[in-house]
Protein backbone atom coordinates (compact mmCIF):
# COMPACT_ATOMS: atom_id res chain seq x y z
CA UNK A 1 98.98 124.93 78.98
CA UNK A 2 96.44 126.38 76.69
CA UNK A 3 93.20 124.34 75.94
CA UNK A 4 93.38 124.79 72.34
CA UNK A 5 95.13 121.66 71.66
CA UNK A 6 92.81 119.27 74.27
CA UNK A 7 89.89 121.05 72.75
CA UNK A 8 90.97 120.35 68.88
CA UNK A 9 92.04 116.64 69.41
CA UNK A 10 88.09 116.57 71.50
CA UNK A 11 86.36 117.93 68.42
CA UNK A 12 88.74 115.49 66.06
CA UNK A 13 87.67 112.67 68.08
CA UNK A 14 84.19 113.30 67.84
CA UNK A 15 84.39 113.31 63.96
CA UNK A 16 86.14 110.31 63.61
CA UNK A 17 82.74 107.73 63.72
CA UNK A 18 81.17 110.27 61.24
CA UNK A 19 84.33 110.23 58.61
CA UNK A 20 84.48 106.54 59.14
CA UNK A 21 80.69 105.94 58.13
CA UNK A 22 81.03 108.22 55.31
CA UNK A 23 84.67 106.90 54.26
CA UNK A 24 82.84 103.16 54.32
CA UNK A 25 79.70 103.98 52.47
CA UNK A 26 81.42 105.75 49.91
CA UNK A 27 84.41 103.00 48.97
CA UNK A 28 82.31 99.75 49.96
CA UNK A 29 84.67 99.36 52.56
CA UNK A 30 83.20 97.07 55.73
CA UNK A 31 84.31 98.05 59.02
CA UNK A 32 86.21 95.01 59.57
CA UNK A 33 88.39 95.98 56.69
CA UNK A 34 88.64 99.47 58.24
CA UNK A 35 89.76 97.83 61.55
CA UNK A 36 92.09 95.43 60.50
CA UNK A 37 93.87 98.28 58.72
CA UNK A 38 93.60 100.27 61.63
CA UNK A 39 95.08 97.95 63.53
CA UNK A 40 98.46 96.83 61.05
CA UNK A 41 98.64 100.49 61.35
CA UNK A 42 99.28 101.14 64.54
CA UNK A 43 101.47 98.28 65.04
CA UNK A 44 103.33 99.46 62.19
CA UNK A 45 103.52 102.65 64.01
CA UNK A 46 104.33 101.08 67.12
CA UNK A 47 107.53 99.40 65.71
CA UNK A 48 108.54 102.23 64.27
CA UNK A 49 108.34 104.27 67.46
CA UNK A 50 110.40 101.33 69.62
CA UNK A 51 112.84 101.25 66.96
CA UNK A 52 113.32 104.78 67.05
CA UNK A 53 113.54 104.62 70.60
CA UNK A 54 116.00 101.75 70.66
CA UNK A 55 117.98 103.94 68.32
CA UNK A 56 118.14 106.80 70.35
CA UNK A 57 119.21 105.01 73.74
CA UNK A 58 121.80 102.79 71.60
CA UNK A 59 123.28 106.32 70.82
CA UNK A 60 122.82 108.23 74.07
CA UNK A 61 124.69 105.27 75.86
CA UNK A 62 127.31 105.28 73.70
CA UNK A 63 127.76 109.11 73.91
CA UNK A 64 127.68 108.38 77.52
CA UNK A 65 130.65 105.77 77.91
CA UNK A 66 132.45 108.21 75.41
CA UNK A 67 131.83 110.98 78.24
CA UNK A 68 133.39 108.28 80.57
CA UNK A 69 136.54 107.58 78.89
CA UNK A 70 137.46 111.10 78.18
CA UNK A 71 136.57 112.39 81.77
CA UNK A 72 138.73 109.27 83.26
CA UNK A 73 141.76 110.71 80.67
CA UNK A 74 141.10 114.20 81.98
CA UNK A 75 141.76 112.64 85.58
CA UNK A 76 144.42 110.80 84.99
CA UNK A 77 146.17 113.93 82.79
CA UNK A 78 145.69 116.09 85.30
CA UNK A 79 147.14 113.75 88.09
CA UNK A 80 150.43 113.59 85.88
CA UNK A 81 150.74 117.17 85.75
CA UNK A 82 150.06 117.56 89.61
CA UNK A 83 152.82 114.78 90.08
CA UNK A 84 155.74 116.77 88.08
């Protein structure tokens, strides 16, 4: 794995208190407000990332169980023919 992507997400992280403090100053924004969006953010991103999860399993489950049922046909097809 290259380093460019550890390295870029390091240098973004670094500039993040600096954007902030600018971001703040400029719109009159305190950093409570900042937080407290922060935060409804990533919960908001968090649901959306369990749902989407939840989602995906829901489906993968049922393609599974589908898989099931048409492999126990197959068998029992194919102990018919072996029968005649």
């Amino acid at each position: 794995m290259t380093e460019q992507p550890i390295n870029a997400a390091l240098e973004t992280a670094k500039a993040v208190p600096s954007v902030t403090a600018v971001l703040t100053s400029w719109e009159r924004i305190t950093v409570q407000d900042w937080l407290a969006a922060s935060g409804i953010i990533f919960i908001g991103l968090q649901a959306v990332y369990l749902i989407w999860r939840w989602v995906r399993d829901a489906r993968r489950e049922s393609d599974r169980q589908h898989d099931r049922r048409a492999a126990s046909r197959n068998l029992h097809d194919d102990a018919q023919d072996t029968e005649l």
